[in-house]
Structure formats: C-alpha cells, structure tokens
PDB file of N, CA and C in Angstrom:
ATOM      1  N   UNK A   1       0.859  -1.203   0.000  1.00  0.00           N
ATOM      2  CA  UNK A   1       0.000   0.000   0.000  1.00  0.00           C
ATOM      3  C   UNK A   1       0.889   1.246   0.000  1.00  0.00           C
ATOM      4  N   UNK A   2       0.171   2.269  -1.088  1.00  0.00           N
ATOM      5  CA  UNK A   2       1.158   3.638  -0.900  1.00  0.00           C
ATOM      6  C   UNK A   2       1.667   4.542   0.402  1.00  0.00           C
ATOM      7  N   UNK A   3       2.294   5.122   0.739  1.00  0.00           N
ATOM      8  CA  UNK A   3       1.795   5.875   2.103  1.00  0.00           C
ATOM      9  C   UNK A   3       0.749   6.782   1.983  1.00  0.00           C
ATOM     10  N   UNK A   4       0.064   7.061   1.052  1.00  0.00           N
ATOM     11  CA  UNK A   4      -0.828   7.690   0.888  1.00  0.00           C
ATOM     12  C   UNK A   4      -2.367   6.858   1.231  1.00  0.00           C
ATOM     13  N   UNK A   5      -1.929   5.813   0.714  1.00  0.00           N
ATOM     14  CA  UNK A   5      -3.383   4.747   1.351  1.00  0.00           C
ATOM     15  C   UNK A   5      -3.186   5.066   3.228  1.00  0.00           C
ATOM     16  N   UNK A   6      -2.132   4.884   3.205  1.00  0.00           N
ATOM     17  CA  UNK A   6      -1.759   4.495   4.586  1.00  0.00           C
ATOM     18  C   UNK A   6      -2.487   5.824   5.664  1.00  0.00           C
ATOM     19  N   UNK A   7      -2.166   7.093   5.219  1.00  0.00           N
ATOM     20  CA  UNK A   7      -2.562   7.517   6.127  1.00  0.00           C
ATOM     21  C   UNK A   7      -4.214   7.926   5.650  1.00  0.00           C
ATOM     22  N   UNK A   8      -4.061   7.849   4.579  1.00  0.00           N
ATOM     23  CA  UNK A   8      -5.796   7.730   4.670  1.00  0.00           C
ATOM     24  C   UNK A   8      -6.548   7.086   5.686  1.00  0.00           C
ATOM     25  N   UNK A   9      -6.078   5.803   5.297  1.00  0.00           N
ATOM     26  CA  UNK A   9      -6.936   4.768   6.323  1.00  0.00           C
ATOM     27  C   UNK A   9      -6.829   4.800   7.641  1.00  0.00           C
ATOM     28  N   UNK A  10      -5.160   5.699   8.364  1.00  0.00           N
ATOM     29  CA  UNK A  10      -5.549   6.015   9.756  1.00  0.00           C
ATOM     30  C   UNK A  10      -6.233   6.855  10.255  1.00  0.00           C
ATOM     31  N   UNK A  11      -6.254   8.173   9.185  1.00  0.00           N
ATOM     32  CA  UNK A  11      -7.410   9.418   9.412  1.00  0.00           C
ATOM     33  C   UNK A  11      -8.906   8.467   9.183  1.00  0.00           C
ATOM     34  N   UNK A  12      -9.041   7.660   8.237  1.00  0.00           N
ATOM     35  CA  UNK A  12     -10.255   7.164   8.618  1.00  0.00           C
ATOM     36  C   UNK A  12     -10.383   6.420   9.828  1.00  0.00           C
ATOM     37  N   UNK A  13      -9.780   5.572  10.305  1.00  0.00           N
ATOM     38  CA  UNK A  13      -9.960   4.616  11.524  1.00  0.00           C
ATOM     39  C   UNK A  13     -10.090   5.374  12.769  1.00  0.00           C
ATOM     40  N   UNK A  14      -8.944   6.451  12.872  1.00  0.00           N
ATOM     41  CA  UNK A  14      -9.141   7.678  13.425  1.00  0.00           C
ATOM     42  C   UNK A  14     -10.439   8.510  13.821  1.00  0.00           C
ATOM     43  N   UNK A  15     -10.763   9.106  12.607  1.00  0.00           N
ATOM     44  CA  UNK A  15     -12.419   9.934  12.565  1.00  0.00           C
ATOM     45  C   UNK A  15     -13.196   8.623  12.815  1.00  0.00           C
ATOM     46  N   UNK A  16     -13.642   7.379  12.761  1.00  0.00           N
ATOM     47  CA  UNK A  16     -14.233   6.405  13.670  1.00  0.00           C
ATOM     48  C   UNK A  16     -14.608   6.011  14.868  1.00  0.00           C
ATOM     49  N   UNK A  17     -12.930   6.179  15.744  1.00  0.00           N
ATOM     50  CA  UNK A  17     -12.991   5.655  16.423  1.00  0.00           C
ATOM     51  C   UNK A  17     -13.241   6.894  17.431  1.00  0.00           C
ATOM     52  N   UNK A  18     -13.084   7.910  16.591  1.00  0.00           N
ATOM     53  CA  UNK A  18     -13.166   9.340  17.452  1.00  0.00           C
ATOM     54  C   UNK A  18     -14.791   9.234  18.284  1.00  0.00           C
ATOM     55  N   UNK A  19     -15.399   9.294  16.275  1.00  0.00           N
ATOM     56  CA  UNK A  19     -16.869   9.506  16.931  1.00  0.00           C
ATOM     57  C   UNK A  19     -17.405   7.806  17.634  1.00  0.00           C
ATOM     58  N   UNK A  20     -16.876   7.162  17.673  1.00  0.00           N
ATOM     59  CA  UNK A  20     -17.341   5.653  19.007  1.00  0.00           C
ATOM     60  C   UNK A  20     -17.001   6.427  20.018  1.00  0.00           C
ATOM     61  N   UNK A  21     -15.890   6.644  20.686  1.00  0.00           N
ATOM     62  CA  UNK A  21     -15.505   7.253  22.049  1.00  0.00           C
ATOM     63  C   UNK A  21     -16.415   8.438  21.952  1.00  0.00           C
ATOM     64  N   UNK A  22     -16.777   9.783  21.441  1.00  0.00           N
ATOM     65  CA  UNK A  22     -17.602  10.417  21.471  1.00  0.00           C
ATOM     66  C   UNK A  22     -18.968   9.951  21.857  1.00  0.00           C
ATOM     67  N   UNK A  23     -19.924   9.230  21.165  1.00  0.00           N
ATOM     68  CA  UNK A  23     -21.114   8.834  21.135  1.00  0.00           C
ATOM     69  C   UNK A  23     -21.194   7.928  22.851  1.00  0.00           C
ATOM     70  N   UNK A  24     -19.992   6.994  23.299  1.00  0.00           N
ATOM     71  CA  UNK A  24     -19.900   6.366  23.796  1.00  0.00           C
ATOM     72  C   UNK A  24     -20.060   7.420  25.336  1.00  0.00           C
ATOM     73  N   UNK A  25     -18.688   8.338  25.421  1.00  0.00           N
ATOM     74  CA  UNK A  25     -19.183   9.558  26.642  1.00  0.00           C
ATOM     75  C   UNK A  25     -20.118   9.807  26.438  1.00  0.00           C
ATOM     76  N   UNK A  26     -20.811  10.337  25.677  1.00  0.00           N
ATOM     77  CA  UNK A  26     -22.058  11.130  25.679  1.00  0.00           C
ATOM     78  C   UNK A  26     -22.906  10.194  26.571  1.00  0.00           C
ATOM     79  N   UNK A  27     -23.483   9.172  25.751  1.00  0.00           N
ATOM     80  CA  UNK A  27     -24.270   8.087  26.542  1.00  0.00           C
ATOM     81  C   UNK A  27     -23.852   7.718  27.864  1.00  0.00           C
ATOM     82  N   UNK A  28     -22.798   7.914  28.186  1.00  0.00           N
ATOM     83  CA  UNK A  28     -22.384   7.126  29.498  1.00  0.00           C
ATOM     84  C   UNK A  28     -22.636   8.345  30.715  1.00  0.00           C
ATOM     85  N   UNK A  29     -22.415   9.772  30.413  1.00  0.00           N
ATOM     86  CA  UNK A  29     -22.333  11.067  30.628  1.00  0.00           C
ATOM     87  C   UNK A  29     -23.303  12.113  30.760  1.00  0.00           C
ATOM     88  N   UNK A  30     -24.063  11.235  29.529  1.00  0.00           N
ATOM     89  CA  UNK A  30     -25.195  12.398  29.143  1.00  0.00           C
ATOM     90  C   UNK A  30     -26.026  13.180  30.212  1.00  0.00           C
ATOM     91  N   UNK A  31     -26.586  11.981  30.828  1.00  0.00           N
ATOM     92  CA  UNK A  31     -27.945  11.484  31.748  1.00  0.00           C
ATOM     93  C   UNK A  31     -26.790  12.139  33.044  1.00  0.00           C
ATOM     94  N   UNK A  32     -26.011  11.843  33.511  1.00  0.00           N
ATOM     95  CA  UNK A  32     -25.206  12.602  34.951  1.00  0.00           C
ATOM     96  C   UNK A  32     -25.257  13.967  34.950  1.00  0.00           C
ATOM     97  N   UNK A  33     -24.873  14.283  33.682  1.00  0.00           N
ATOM     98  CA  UNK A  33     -24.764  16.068  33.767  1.00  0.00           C
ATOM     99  C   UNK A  33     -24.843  16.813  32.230  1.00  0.00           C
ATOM    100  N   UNK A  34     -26.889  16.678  32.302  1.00  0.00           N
ATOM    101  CA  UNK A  34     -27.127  17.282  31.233  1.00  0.00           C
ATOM    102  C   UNK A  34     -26.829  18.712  31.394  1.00  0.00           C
ATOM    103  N   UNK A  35     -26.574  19.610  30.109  1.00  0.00           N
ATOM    104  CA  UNK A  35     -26.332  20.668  29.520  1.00  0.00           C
ATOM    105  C   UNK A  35     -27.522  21.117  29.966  1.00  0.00           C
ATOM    106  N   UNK A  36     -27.150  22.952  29.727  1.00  0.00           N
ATOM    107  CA  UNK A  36     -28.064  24.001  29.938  1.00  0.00           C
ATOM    108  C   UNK A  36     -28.725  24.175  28.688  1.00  0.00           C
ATOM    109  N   UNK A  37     -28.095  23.746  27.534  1.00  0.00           N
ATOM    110  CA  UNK A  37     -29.075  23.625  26.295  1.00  0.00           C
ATOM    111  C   UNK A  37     -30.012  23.317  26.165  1.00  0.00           C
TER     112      UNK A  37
END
C-alpha cells in the first residue's frame, strides 16, 4: 500500500474511532450532567 493509502486509512480509523468514544461519553455522561441547552 502507498503511504498515501496508509494515512488515509488512519485518518479514517481515526475519525471512527473518534466519533465511538464520542457517542460512547455522551451516553455514558449524558444522563449525569445534562447541559443548559
């Protein structure tokens, strides 16, 4: 694979795994200390 595949696919696995850990606090978080929004 080029290095160009290469870091593609870690910025993708990356922006993934970002928004799992994101979605994942939220839910775990949400409900303890909702926002003033």
């Amino acid at each position: 694979m080029s290095v160009s595949g290469w870091i593609f696919m870690l910025l993708a696995w990356a922006f993934i795994g970002g928004l799992f850990v994101y979605c994942f606090y939220r839910i775990l978080f949400g409900d303890a200390r909702p926002t003033g929004e």
